[in-house]
C-alpha atoms as a PDB file:
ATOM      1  CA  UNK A   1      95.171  78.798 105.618  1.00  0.00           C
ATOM      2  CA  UNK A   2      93.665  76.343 103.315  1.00  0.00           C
ATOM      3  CA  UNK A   3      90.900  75.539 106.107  1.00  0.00           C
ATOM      4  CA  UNK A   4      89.619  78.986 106.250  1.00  0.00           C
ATOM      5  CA  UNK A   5      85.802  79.317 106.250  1.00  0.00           C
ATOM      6  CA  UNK A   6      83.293  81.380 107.363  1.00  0.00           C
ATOM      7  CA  UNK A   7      80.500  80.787 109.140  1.00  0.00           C
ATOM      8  CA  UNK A   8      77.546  83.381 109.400  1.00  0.00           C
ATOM      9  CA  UNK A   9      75.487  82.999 113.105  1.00  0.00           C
ATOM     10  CA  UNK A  10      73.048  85.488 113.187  1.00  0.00           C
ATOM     11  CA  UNK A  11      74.603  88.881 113.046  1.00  0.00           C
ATOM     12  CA  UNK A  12      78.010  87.251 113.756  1.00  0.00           C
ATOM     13  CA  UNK A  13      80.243  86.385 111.280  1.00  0.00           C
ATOM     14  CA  UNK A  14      82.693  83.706 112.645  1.00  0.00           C
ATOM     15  CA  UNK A  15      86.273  83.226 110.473  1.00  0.00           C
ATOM     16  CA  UNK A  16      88.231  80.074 111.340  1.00  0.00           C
ATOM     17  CA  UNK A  17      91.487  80.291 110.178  1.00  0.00           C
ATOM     18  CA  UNK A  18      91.899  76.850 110.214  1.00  0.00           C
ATOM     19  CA  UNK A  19      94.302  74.395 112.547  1.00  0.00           C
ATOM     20  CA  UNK A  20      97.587  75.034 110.996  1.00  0.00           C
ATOM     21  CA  UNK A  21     100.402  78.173 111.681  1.00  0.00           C
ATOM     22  CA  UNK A  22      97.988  79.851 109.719  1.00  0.00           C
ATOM     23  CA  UNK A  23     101.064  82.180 108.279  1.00  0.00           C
ATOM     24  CA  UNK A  24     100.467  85.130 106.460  1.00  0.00           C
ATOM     25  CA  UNK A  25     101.541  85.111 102.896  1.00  0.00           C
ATOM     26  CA  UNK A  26      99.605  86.704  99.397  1.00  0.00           C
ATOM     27  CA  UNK A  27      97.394  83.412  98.738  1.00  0.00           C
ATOM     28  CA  UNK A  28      96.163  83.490 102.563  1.00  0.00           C
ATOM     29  CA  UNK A  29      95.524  87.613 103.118  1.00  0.00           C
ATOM     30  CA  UNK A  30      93.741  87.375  99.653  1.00  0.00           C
ATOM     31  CA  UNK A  31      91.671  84.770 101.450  1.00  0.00           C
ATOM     32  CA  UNK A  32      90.955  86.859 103.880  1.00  0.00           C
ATOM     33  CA  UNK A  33      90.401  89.597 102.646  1.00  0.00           C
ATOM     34  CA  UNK A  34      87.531  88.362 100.518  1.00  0.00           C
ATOM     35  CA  UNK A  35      85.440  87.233 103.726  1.00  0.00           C
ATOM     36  CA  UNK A  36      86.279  90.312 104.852  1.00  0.00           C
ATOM     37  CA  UNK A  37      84.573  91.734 101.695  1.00  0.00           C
ATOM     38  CA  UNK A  38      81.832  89.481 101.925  1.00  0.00           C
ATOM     39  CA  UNK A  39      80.873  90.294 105.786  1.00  0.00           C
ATOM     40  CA  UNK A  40      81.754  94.182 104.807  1.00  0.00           C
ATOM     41  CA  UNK A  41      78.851  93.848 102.161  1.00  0.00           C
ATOM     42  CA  UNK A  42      76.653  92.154 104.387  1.00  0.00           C
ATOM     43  CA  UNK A  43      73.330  93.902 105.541  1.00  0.00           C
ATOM     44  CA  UNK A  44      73.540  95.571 109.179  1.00  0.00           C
ATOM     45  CA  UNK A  45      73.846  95.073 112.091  1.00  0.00           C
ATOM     46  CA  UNK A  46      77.156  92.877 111.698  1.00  0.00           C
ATOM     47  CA  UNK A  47      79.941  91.193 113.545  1.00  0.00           C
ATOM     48  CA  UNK A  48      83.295  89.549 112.817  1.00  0.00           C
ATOM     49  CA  UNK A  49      85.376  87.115 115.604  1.00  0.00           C
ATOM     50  CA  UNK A  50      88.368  85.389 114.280  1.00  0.00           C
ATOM     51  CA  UNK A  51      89.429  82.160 115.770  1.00  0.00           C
ATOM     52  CA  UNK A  52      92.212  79.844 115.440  1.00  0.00           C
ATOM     53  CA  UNK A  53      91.467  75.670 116.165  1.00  0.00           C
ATOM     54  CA  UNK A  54      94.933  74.859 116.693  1.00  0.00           C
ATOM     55  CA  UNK A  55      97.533  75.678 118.405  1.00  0.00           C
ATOM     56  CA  UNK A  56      98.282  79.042 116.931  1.00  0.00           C
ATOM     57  CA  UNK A  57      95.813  82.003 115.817  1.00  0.00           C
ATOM     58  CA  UNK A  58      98.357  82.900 113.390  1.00  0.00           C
ATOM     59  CA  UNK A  59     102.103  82.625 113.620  1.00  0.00           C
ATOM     60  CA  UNK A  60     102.923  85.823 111.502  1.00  0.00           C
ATOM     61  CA  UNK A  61     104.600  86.206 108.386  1.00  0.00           C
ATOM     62  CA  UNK A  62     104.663  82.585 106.455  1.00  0.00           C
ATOM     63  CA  UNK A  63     109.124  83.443 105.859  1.00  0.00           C
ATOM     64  CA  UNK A  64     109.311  80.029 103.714  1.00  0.00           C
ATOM     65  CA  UNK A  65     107.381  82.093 101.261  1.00  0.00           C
ATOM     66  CA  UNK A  66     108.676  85.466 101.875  1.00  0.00           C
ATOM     67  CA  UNK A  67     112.675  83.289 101.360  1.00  0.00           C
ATOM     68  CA  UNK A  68     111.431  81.799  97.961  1.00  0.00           C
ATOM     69  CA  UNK A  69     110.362  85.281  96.519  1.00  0.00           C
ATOM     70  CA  UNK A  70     112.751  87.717  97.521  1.00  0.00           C
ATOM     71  CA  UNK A  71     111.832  90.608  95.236  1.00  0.00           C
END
């Protein structure tokens, strides 16, 4: 999820997760997570919409990671 960004419109916060299989893995929920933070801190009234550009929103767990660090 190296493309994610966020993108304030208004009262709408809009999160691309970027054009990839935007897979799930530490680096890319910590990512999250902080915009999350940042529109959670945000003055009312607030929104958040998620979007994908690719093909895929998200295609789950990123295994290649989750294989290379077993514990």
């Amino acid at each position: 999820m190296s493309t994610t960004r966020l993108e304030r419109r208004g009262d709408v916060y809009v999160l691309y997760l970027g054009d990839d299989e935007n897979r799930f893995n530490p680096d890319s929920v910590a990512v999250l997570a902080a915009h999350v933070r940042e529109v959670g801190e945000a003055p009312h009234p607030r929104a958040l919409v998620t979007v994908g550009e690719g093909k895929f929103w998200s295609n789950g767990l990123d295994l290649d990671w989750l294989l290379a660090h077993p514990d």
